[in-house]
N, C-alpha and C. Protein backbone atom coordinates (compact mmCIF):
# COMPACT_ATOMS: atom_id res chain seq x y z
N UNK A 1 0.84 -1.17 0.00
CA UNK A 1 0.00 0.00 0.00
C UNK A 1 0.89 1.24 0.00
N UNK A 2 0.94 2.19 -0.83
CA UNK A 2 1.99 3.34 -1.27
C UNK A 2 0.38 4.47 -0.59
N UNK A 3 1.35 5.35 0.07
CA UNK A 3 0.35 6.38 0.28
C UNK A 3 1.07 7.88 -0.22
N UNK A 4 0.13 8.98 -0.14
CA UNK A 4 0.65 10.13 -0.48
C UNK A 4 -0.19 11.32 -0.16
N UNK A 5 0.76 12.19 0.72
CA UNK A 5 -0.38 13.36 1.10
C UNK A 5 -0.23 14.57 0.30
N UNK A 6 -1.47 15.05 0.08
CA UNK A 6 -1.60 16.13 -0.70
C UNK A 6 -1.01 17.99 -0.23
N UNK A 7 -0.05 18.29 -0.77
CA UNK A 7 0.25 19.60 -0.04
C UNK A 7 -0.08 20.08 -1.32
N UNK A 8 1.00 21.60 -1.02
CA UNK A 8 0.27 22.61 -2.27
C UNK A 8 0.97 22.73 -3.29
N UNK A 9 2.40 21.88 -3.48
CA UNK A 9 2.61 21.88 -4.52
C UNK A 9 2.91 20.20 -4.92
N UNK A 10 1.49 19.91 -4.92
CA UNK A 10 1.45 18.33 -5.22
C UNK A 10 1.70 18.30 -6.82
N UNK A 11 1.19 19.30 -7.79
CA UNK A 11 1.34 19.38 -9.25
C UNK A 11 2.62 18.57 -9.62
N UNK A 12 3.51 19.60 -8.71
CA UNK A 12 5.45 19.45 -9.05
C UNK A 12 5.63 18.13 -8.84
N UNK A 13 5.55 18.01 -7.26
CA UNK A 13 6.34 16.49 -6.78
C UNK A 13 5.58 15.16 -6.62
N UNK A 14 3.94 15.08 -7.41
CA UNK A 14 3.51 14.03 -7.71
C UNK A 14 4.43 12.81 -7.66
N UNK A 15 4.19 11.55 -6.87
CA UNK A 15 5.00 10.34 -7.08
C UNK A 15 4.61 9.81 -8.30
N UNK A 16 5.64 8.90 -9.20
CA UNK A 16 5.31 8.34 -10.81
C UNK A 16 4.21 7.61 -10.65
N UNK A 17 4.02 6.65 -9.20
CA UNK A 17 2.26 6.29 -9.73
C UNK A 17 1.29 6.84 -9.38
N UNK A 18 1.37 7.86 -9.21
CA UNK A 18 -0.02 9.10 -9.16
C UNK A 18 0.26 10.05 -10.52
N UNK A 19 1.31 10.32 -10.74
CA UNK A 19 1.69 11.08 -11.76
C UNK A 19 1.47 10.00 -13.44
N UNK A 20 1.63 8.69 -13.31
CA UNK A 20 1.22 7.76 -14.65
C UNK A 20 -0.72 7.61 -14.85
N UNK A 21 -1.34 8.17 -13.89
CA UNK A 21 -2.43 8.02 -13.43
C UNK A 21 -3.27 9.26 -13.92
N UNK A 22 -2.05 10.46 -14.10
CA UNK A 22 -3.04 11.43 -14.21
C UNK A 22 -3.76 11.47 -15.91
N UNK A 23 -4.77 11.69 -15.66
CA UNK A 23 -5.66 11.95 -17.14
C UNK A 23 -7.16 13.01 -17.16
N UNK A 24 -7.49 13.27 -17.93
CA UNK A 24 -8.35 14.04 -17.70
C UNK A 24 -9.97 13.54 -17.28
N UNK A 25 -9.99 12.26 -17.39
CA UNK A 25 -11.22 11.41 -16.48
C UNK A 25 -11.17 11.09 -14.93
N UNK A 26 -10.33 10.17 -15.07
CA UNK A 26 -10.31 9.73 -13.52
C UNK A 26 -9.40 10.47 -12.28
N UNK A 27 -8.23 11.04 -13.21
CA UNK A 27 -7.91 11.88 -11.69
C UNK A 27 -7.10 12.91 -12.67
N UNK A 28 -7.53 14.24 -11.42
CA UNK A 28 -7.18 15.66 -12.31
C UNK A 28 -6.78 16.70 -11.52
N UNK A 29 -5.83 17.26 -11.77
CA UNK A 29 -5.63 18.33 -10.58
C UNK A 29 -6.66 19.64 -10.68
N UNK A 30 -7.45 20.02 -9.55
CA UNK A 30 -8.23 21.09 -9.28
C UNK A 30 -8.05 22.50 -9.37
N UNK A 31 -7.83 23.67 -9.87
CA UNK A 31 -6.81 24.72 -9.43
C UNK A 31 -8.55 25.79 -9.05
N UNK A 32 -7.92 26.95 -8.11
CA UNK A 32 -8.41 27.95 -8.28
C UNK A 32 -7.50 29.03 -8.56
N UNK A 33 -8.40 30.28 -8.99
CA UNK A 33 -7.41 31.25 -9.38
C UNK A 33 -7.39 32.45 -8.48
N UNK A 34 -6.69 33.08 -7.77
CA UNK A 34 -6.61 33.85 -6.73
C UNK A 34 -5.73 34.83 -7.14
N UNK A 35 -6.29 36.28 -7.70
CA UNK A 35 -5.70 37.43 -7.90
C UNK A 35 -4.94 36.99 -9.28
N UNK A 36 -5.36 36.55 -10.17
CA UNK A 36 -4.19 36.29 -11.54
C UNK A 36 -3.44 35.21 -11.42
N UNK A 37 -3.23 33.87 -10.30
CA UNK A 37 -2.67 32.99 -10.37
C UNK A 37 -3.15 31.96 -9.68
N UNK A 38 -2.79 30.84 -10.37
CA UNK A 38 -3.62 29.27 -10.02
C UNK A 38 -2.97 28.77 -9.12
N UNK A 39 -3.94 28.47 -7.87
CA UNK A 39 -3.30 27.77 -6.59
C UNK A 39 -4.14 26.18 -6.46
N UNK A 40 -3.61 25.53 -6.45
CA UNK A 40 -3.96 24.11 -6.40
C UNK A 40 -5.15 24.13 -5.28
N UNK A 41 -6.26 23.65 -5.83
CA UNK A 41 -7.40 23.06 -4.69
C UNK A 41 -7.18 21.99 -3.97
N UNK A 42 -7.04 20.96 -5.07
CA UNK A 42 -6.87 19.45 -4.51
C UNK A 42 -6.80 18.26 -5.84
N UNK A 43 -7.43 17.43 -5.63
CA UNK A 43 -6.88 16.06 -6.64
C UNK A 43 -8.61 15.82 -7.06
N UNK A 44 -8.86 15.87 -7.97
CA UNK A 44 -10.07 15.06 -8.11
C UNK A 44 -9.62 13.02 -8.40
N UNK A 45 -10.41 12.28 -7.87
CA UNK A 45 -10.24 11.11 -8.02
C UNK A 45 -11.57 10.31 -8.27
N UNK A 46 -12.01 9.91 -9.72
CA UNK A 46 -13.06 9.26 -9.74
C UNK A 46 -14.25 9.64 -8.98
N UNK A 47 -14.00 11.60 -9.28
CA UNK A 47 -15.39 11.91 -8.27
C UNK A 47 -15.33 12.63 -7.40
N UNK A 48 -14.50 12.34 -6.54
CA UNK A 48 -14.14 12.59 -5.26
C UNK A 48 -12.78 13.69 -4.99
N UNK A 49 -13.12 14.75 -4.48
CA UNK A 49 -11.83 15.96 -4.19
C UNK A 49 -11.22 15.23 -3.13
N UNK A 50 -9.29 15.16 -2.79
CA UNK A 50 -8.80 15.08 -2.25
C UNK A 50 -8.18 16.53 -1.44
N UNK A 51 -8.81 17.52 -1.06
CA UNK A 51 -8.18 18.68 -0.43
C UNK A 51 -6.65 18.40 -0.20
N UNK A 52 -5.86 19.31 0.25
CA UNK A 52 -4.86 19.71 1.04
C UNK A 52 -4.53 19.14 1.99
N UNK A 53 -3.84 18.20 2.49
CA UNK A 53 -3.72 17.20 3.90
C UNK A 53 -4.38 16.18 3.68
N UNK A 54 -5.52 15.71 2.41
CA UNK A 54 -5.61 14.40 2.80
C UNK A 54 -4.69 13.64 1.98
N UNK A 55 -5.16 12.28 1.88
CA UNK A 55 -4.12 11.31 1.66
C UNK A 55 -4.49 10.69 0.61
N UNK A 56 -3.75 10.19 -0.07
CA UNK A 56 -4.51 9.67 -1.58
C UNK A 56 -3.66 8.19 -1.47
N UNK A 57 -4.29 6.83 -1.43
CA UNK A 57 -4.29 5.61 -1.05
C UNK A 57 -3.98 4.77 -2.47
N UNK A 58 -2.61 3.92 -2.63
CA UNK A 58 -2.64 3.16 -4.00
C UNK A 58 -2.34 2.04 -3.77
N UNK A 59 -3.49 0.66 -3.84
CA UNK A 59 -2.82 -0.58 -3.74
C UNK A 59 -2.55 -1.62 -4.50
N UNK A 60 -2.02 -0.84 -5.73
CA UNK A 60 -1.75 -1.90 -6.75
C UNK A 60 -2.96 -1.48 -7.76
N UNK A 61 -3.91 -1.81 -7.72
CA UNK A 61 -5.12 -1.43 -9.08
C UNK A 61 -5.75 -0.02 -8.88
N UNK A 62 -5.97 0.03 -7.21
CA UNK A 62 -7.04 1.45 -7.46
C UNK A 62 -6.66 2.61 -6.37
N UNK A 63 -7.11 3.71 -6.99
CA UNK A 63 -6.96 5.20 -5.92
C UNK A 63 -7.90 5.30 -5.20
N UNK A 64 -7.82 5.88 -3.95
CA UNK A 64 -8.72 5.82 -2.83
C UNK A 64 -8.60 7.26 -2.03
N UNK A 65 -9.25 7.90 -1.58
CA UNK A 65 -9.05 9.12 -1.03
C UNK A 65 -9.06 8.96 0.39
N UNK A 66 -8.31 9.15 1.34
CA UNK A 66 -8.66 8.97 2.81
C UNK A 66 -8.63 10.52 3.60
N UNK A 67 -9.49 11.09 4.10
CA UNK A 67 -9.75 12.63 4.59
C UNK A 67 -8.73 12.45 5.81
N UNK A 68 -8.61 14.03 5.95
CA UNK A 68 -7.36 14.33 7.22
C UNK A 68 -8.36 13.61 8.72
């Protein structure tokens, strides 16, 4: 079980199996825009926002969101 918590610059230092994962269906990074520049919300995952501090769960086949 590989885990990974979401900070604010998750974009950059994504691990390769969250980062081979990303696509524009099942998981997507969120941004808002605050004064002219995009600050990361969180992770969408099959649905589901991963905010800031939570944890995003990989055990081999599937992503899982676990809240702070």
């Amino acid at each position: 079980m590989k885990y990974y918590t979401i900070t604010k610059d998750a974009d950059m230092l994504a691990p390769k199996w969250l980062a081979a994962r990303i696509n524009y269906g099942s998981v997507k990074f969120v941004y808002r825009f605050v004064d002219g520049s995009a600050r990361l919300k969180g992770v969408r995952i099959n649905g589901r926002i991963a905010k800031i501090g939570d944890k995003i769960l990989f055990d081999g086949k599937r992503l899982s969101v676990e809240r702070r």
